[in-house]
Protein backbone atom coordinates (compact mmCIF):
# COMPACT_ATOMS: atom_id res chain seq x y z
CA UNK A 1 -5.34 -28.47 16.88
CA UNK A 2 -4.76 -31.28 14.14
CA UNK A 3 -3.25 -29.91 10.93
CA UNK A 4 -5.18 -29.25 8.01
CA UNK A 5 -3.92 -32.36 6.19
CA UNK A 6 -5.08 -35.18 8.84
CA UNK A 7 -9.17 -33.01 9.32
CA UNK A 8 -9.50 -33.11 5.61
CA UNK A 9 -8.37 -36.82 6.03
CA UNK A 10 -10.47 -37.50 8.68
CA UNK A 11 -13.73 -35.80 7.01
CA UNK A 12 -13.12 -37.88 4.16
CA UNK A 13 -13.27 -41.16 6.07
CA UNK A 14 -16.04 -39.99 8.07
CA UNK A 15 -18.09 -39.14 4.90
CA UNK A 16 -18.49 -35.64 5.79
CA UNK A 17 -17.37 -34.71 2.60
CA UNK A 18 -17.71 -37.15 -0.59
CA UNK A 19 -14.73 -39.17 -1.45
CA UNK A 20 -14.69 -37.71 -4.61
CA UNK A 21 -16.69 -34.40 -5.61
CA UNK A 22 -18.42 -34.06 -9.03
CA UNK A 23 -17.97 -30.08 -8.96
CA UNK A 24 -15.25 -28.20 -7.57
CA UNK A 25 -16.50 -26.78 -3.94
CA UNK A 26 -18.47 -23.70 -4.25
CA UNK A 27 -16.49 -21.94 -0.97
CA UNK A 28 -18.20 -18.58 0.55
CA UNK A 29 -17.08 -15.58 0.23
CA UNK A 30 -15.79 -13.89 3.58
CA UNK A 31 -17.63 -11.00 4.82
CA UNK A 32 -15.55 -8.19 6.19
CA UNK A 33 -16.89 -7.01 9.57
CA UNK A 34 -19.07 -3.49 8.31
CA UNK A 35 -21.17 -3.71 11.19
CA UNK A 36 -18.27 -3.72 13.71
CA UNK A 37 -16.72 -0.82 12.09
CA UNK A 38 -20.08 0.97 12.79
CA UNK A 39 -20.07 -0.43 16.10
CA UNK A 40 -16.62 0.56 17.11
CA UNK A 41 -17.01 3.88 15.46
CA UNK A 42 -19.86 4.68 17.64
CA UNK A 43 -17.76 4.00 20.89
CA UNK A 44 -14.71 5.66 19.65
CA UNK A 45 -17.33 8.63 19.31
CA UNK A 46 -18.24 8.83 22.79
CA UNK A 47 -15.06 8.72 24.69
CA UNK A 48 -14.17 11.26 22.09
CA UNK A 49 -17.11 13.51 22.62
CA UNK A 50 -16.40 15.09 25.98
CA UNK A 51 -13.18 16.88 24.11
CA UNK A 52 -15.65 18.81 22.07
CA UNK A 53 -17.74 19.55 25.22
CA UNK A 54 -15.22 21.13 27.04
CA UNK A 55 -13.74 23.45 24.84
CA UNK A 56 -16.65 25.11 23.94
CA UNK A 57 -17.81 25.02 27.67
CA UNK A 58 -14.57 26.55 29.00
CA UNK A 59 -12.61 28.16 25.99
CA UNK A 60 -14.82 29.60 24.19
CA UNK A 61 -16.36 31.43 26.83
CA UNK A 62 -13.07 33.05 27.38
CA UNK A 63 -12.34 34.12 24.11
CA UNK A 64 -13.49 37.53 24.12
CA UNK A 65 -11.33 38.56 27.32
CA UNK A 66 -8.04 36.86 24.92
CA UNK A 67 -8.72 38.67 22.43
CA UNK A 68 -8.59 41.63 24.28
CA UNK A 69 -5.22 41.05 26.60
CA UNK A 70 -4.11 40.36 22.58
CA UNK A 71 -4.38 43.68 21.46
CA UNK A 72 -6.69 43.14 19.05
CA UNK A 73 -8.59 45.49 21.04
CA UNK A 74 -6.72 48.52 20.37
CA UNK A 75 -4.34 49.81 23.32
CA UNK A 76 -5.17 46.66 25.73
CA UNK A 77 -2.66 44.22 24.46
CA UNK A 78 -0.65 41.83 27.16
CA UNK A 79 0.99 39.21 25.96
CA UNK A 80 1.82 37.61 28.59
CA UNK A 81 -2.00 37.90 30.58
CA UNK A 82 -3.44 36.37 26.98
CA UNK A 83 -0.67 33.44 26.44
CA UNK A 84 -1.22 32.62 30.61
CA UNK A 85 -5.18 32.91 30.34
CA UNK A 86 -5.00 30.12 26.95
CA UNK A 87 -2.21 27.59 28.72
CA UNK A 88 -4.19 28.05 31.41
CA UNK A 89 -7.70 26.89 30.23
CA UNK A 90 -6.39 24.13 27.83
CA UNK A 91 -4.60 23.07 30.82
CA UNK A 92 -8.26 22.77 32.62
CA UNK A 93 -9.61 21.65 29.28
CA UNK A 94 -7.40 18.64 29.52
CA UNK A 95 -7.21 18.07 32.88
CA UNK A 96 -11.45 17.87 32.65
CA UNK A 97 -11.53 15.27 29.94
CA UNK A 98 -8.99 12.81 31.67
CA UNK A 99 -11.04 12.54 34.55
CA UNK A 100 -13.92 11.80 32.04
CA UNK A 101 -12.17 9.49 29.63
CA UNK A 102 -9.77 7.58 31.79
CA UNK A 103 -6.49 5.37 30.44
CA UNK A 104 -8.86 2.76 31.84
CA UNK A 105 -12.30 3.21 30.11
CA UNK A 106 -9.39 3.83 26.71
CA UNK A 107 -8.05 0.19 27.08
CA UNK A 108 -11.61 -1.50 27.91
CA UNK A 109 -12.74 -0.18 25.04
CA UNK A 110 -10.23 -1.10 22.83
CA UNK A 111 -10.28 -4.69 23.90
CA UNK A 112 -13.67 -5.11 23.05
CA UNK A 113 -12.67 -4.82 19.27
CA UNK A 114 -10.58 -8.03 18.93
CA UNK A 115 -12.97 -10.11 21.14
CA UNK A 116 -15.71 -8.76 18.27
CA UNK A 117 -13.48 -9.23 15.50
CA UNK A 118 -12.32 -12.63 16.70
CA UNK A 119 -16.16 -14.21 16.78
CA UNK A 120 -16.73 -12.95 13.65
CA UNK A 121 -13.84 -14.08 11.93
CA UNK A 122 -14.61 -17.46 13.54
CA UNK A 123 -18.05 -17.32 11.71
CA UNK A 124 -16.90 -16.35 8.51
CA UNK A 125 -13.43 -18.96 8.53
CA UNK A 126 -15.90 -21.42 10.04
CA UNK A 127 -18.25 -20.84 6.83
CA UNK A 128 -15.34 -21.55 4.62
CA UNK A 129 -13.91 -24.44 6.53
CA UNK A 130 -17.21 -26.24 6.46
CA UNK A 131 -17.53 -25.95 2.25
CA UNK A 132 -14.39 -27.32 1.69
CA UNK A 133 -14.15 -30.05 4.65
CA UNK A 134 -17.24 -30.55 5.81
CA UNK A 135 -16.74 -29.56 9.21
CA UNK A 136 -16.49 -26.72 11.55
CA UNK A 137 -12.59 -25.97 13.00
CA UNK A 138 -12.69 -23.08 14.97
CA UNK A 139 -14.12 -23.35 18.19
CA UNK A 140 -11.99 -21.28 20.50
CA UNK A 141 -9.62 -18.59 20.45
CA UNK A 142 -6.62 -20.61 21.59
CA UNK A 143 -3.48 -19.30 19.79
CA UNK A 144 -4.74 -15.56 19.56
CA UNK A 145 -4.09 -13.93 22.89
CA UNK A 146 -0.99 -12.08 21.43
CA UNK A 147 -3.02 -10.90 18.26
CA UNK A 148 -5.23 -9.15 20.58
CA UNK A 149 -2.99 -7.94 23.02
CA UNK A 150 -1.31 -6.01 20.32
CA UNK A 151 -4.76 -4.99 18.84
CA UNK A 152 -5.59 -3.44 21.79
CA UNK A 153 -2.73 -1.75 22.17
CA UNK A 154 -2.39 -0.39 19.16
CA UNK A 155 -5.71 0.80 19.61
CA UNK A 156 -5.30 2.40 22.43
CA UNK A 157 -2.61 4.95 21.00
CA UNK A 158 -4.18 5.72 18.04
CA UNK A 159 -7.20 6.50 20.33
CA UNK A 160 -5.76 8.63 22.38
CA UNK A 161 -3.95 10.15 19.85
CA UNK A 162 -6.99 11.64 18.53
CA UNK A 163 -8.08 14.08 21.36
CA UNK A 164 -4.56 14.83 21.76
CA UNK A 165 -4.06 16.22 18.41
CA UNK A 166 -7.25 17.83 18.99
CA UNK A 167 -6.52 19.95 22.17
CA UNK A 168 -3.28 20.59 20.59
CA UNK A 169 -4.84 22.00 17.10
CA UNK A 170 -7.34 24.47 18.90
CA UNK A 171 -4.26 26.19 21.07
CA UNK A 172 -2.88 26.41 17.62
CA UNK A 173 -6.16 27.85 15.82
CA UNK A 174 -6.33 30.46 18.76
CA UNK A 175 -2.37 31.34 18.53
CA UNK A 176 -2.87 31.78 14.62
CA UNK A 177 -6.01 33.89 14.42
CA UNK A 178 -4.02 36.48 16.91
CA UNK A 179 -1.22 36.40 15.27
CA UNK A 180 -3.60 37.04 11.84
CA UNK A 181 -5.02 40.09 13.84
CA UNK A 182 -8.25 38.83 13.54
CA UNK A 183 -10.52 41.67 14.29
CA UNK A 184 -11.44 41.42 17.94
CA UNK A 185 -15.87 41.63 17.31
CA UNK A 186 -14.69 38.40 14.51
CA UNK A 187 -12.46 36.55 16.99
CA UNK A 188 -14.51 34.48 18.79
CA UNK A 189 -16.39 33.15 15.73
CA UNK A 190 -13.80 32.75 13.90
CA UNK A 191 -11.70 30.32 16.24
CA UNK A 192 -15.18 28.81 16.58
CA UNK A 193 -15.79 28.12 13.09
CA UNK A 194 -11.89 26.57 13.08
CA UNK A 195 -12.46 24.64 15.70
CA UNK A 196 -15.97 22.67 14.18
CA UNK A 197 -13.27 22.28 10.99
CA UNK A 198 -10.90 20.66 13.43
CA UNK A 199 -13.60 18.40 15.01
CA UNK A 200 -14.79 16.88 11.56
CA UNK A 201 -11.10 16.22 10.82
CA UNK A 202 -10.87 14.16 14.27
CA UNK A 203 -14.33 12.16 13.84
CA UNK A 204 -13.09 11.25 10.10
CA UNK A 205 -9.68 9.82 11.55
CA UNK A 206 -11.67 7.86 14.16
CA UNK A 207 -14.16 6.52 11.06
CA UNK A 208 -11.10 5.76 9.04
CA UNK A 209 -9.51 3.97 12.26
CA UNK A 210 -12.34 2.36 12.91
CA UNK A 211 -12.68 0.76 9.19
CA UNK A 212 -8.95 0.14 8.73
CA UNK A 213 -8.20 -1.25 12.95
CA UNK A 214 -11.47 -3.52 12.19
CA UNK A 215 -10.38 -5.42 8.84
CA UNK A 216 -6.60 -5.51 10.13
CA UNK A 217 -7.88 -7.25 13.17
CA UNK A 218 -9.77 -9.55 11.05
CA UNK A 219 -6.69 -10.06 8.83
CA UNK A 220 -4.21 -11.14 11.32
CA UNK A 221 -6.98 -13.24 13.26
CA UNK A 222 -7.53 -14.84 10.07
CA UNK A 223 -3.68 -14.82 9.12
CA UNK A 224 -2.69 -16.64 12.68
CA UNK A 225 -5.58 -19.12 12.85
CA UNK A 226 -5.19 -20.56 8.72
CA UNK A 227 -1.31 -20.43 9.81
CA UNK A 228 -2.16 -22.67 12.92
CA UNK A 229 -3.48 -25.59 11.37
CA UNK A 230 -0.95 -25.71 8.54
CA UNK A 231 -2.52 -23.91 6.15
CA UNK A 232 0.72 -22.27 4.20
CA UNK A 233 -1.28 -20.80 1.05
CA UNK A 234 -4.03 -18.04 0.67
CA UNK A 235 -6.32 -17.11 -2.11
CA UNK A 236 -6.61 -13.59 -2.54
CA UNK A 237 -10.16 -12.20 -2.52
CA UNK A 238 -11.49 -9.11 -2.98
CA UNK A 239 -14.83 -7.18 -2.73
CA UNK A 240 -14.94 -7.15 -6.55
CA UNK A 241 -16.73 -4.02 -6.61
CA UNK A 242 -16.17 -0.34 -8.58
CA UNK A 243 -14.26 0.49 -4.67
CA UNK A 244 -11.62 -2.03 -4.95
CA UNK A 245 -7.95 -0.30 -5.58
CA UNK A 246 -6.73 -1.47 -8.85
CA UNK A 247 -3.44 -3.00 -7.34
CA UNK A 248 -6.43 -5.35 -5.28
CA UNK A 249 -7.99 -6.14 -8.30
CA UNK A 250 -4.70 -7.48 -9.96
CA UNK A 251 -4.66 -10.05 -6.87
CA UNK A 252 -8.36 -11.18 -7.01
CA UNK A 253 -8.16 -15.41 -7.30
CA UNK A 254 -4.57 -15.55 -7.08
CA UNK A 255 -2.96 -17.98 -4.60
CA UNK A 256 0.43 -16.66 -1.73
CA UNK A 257 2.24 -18.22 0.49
CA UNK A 258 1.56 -16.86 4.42
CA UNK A 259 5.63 -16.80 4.27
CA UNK A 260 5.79 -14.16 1.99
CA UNK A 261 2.63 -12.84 0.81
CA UNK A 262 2.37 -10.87 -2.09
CA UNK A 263 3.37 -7.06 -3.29
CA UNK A 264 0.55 -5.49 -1.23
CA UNK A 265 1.49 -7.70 2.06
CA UNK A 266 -1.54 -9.68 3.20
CA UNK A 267 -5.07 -9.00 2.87
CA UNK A 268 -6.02 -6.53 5.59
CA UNK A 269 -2.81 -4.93 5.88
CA UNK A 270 -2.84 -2.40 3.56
CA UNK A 271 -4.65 0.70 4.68
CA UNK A 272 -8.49 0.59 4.69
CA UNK A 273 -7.90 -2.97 2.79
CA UNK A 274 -10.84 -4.81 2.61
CA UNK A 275 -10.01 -7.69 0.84
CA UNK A 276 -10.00 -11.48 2.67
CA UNK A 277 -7.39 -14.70 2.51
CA UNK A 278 -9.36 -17.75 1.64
CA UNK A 279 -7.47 -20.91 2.55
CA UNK A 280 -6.01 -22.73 -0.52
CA UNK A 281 -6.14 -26.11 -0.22
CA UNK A 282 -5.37 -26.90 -3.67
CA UNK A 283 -2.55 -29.09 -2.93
CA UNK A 284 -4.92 -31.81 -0.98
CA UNK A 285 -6.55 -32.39 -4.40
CA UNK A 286 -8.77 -31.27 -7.20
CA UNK A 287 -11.60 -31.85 -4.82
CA UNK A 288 -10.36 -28.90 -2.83
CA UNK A 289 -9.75 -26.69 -5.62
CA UNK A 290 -12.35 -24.23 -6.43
CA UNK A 291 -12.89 -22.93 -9.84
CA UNK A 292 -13.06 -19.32 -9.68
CA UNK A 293 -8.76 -19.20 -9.11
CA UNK A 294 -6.26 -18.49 -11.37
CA UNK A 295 -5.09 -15.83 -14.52
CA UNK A 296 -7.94 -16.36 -16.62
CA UNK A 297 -10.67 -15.98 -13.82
CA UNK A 298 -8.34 -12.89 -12.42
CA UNK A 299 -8.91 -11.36 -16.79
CA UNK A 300 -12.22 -12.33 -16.60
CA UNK A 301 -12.83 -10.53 -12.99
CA UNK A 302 -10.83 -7.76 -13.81
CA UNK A 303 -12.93 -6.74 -16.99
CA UNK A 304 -16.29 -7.03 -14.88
CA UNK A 305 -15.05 -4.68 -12.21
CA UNK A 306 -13.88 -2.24 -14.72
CA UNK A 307 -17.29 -2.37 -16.10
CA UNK A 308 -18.92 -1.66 -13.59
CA UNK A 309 -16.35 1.17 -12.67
CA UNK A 310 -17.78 2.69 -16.11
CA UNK A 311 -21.52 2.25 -15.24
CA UNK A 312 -20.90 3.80 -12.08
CA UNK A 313 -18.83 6.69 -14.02
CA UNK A 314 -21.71 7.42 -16.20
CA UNK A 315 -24.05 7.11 -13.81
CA UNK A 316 -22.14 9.95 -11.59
CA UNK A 317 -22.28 7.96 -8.62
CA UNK A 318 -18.90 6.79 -8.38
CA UNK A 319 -17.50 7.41 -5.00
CA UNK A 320 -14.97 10.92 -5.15
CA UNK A 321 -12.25 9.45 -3.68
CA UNK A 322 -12.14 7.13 -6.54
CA UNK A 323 -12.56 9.72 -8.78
CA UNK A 324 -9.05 11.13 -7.20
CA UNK A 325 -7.34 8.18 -7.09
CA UNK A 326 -8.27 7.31 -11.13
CA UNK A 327 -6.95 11.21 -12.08
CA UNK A 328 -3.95 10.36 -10.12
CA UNK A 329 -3.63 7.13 -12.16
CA UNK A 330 -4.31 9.09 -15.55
CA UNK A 331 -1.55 11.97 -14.40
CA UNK A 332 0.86 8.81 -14.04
């Protein structure tokens, strides 16, 4: 791929861009990939599924009979009948769901994310490309098959992770309701009503993987294909609404090198980041310069946000875990 310097060149000659602009280029804001969270979400979801299934088709049928070799029906307790019977069915409970979730259906999965990630990062750096040079630069994924090797790896574990953790939790929920003496008649819906806790926590890790694994695939895609063709500088962007973090905010229209990025790393790093790098190509020109860069427009952003942090304040429809995250801030 030719480098930056020689396409703008080239578009130039070839009058796909005008020798000399009268306004700086309006450039398009990236969109981060919502829909593929959703999408990847949804097939996280059903590989995860059959883990539920099974433990309330085989241990919570057994429940009653552990709670009796427990002792917690008086003068039947054996510990060692009650510890066997619970190994015994998480062992089938396990067992079960790997012959219904395979390593294999795992990894296809999780190498459908980057392939989705990379055609929409295409789009969106193609979008970009096209206001400031007049042309369109991606057209393959050639330089990427690393990026989404590790993608998919990394994937893969924190998949798999999930119903691990899970099995693992409900042998601990049973273990600590005996060892709370739960009444026997109580025991079964009690490790029941654990267990649905349990389950919520595992579906919100697999949202929040599926948000956070999405835009840090995007990131890198975006990092490795601006990187590529010489690009060595970055404009932050952010979503520029009442959501954004306020050490995201501070970065909005600022310009860092790919070499060494700024305080927060590069956008799409940080956890659940959903802020974009928009290629600065300030140093081919004025042409290529847009206007909204820079500590004034970064003031002037910063003081619209926070305005419309307010409204949403007053409004009481600001988001709760922003509420946290500002008492936090006020605490500090």
């Amino acid at each position: 791929m030719p480098d930056i310097d020689t396409m703008a060149e080239v578009a130039k000659q070839g009058g796909l861009i005008p020798k000399k602009r009268r306004k700086p280029p309006r450039v398009p804001r990236q969109r981060i990939p919502r829909t593929l969270q959703a999408r990847y979400y949804s097939k996280i979801y059903k590989l995860l599924k059959p883990a539920r299934d099974l433990v309330r088709a085989k241990l919570f049928p057994v429940l009653p009979s552990i709670a009796t070799s427990a002792g917690l029906v008086p003068g039947r307790a054996d510990a060692a009948a009650w510890l066997d019977r619970l190994d015994r069915t998480m062992g089938e409970v396990q067992e079960a769901y790997g012959r219904l979730v395979t390593d294999d259906d795992v990894e296809t999965m999780a190498a459908e994310l980057p392939v989705m990630v990379e055609r929409w990062q295409r789009a969106e750096g193609n979008k970009v490309f096209r206001s400031l040079i007049g042309i369109d630069v991606f057209q393959s994924t050639e330089g990427l098959a690393e990026v989404m090797e590790v993608a998919t790896r990394e994937n893969v574990a924190l998949i798999k992770s999930i119903s691990t953790e899970y099995f693992s939790e409900i042998e601990k929920i049973v273990m600590r309701n005996v060892r709370a003496g739960v009444r026997a008649e109580n025991f079964a819906s009690e490790v029941e009503a654990a267990s649905r806790g349990q389950w919520k926590k595992g579906i919100n890790r697999a949202k929040l993987i599926a948000r956070d694994q999405t835009n840090k695939a995007y990131g890198e895609i975006n990092r490795v294909r601006q990187t590529q063709m010489g690009v060595t500088s970055y404009i932050w962007r952010t979503s520029q609404d009442e959501r954004v973090r306020e050490s995201h905010l501070d970065l909005e229209g600022l310009s860092f090198t790919w070499e060494k990025g700024s305080d927060e790393g590069h956008p799409g790093q940080p956890i659940q980041c959903r802020c974009t790098a928009e290629p600065d190509l300030s140093h081919l020109g004025k042409d290529f310069a847009p206007e909204d860069t820079g500590e004034e427009y970064n003031k002037r952003v910063r003081t619209e946000v926070k305005a419309k942090l307010k409204k949403a304040e007053k409004g009481g429809y600001l988001a709760a875990w922003k509420k946290a995250e500002l008492r936090k801030q006020e605490k500090e």
